[in-house]
Structures are given as C-alpha cells and as structure tokens.
Protein backbone atom coordinates (compact mmCIF):
# COMPACT_ATOMS: atom_id res chain seq x y z
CA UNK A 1 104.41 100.71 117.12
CA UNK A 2 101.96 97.93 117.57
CA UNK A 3 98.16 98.64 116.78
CA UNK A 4 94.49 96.12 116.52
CA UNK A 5 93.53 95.67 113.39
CA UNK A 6 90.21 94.17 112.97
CA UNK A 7 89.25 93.07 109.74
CA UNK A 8 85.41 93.03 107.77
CA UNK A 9 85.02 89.55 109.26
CA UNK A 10 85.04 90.76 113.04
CA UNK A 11 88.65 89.54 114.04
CA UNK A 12 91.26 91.34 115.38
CA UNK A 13 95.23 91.04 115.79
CA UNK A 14 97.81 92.68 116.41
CA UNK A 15 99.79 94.55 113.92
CA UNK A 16 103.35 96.11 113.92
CA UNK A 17 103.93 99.51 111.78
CA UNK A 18 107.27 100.58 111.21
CA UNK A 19 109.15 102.62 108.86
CA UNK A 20 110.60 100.03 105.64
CA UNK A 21 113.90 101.80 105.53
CA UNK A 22 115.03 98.27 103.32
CA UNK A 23 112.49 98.48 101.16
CA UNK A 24 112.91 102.44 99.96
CA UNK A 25 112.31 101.70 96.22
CA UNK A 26 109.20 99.33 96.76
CA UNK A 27 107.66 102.58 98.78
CA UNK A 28 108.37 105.28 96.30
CA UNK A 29 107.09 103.04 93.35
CA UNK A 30 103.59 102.52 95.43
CA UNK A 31 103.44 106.48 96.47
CA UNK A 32 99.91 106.66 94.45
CA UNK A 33 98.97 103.13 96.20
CA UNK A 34 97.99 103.65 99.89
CA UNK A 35 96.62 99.76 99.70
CA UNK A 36 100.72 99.07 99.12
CA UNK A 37 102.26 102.28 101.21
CA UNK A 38 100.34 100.71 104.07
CA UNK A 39 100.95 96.61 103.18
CA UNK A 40 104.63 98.00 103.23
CA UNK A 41 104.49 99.54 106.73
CA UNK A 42 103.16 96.76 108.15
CA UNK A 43 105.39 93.74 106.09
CA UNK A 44 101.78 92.28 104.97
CA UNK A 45 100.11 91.83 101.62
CA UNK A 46 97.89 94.42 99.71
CA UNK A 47 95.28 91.52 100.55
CA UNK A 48 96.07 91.88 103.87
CA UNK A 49 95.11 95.42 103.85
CA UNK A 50 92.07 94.97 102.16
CA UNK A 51 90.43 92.83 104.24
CA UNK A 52 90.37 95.49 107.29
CA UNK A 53 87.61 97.54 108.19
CA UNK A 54 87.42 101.44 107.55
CA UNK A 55 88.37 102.36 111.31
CA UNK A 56 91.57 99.99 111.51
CA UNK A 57 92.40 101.69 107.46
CA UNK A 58 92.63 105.11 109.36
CA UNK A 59 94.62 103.85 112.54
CA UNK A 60 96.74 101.94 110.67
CA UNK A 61 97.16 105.35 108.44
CA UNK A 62 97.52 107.80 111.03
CA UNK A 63 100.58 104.90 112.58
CA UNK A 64 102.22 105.18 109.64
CA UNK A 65 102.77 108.28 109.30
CA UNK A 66 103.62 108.74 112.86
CA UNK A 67 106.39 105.94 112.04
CA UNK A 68 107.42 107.88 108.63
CA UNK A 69 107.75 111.35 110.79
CA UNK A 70 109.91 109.78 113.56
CA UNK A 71 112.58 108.19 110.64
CA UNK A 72 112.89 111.07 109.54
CA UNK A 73 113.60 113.36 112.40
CA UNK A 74 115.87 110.61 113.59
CA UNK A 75 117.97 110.54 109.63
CA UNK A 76 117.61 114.43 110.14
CA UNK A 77 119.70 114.48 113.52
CA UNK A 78 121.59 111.56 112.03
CA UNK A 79 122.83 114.05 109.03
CA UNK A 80 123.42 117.50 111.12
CA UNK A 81 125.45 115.37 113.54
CA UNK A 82 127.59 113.95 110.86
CA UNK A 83 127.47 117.52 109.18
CA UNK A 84 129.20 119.04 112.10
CA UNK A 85 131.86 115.95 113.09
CA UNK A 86 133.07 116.52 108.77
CA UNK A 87 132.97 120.37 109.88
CA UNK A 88 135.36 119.81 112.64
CA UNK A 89 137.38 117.29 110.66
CA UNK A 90 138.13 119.86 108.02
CA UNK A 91 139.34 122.65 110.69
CA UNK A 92 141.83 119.97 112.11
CA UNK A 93 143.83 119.91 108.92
C-alpha cells in the first residue's frame, strides 16, 4: 500500500507500508515503540518517522495495521489449507 507522507517541513512523498515478515524479531522487540513499529513498516528510520506531521503519523498508522491484518488472514488461510492437505495425507496411509 502506498500512502503521502508529508513531513513538519511541508513536503510530501510517497511512502510504501507493508507487512516486515523478514524482520519478525526487530518488530516484536519495538512492540512498546510505535516510532520503530512504524519505521519498520515502512523500511525507513525512526528519524524518518519523526519528522512527519501528526495527520501523515495516523495514516501511516491506520496503513499499517491494515497491512498487519491482511498478513495475517493470508498466514491464517495459508495454515488451514496446509492443515487439511496433512489431514488428507494421514487418511491415505
């Protein structure tokens, strides 16, 4: 998902929020941090986040955890699917 940012200096850019499925460790040690949750979700620096304004902080929020719900439902129907082809593989012995 690609959102404008605009930071307390009055320019904008794009920015691209997606899920860090590599970086799983980084993201559950900065759980308490939303200044690194958010830095994460967007490959950027903590900097980075800081110098955007309070609307783009809760766009750039409400992305990521738009991008954090669709992983999920995606790994979700990843594991029942895999669930029922090792349920079927067990009957066929």
């Amino acid at each position: 998902m690609v959102i404008t940012v605009t930071h307390n200096d009055g320019t904008s850019e794009p920015a691209q929020v997606k899920f860090p499925a590599g970086k799983f460790d980084e993201l559950a040690a900065a759980a308490d941090d939303h200044r690194v949750t958010l830095a994460l979700f967007c490959d950027r620096t903590p900097e980075w986040v800081n110098s955007l304004n309070q609307a783009s902080l809760q766009s750039l929020l409400v992305a990521s955890v738009k991008e954090h719900e669709n992983f999920y439902r995606a790994f979700d129907r990843y594991s029942k699917s895999r669930g029922k082809y090792f349920a079927a593989m067990k009957k066929g012995k």
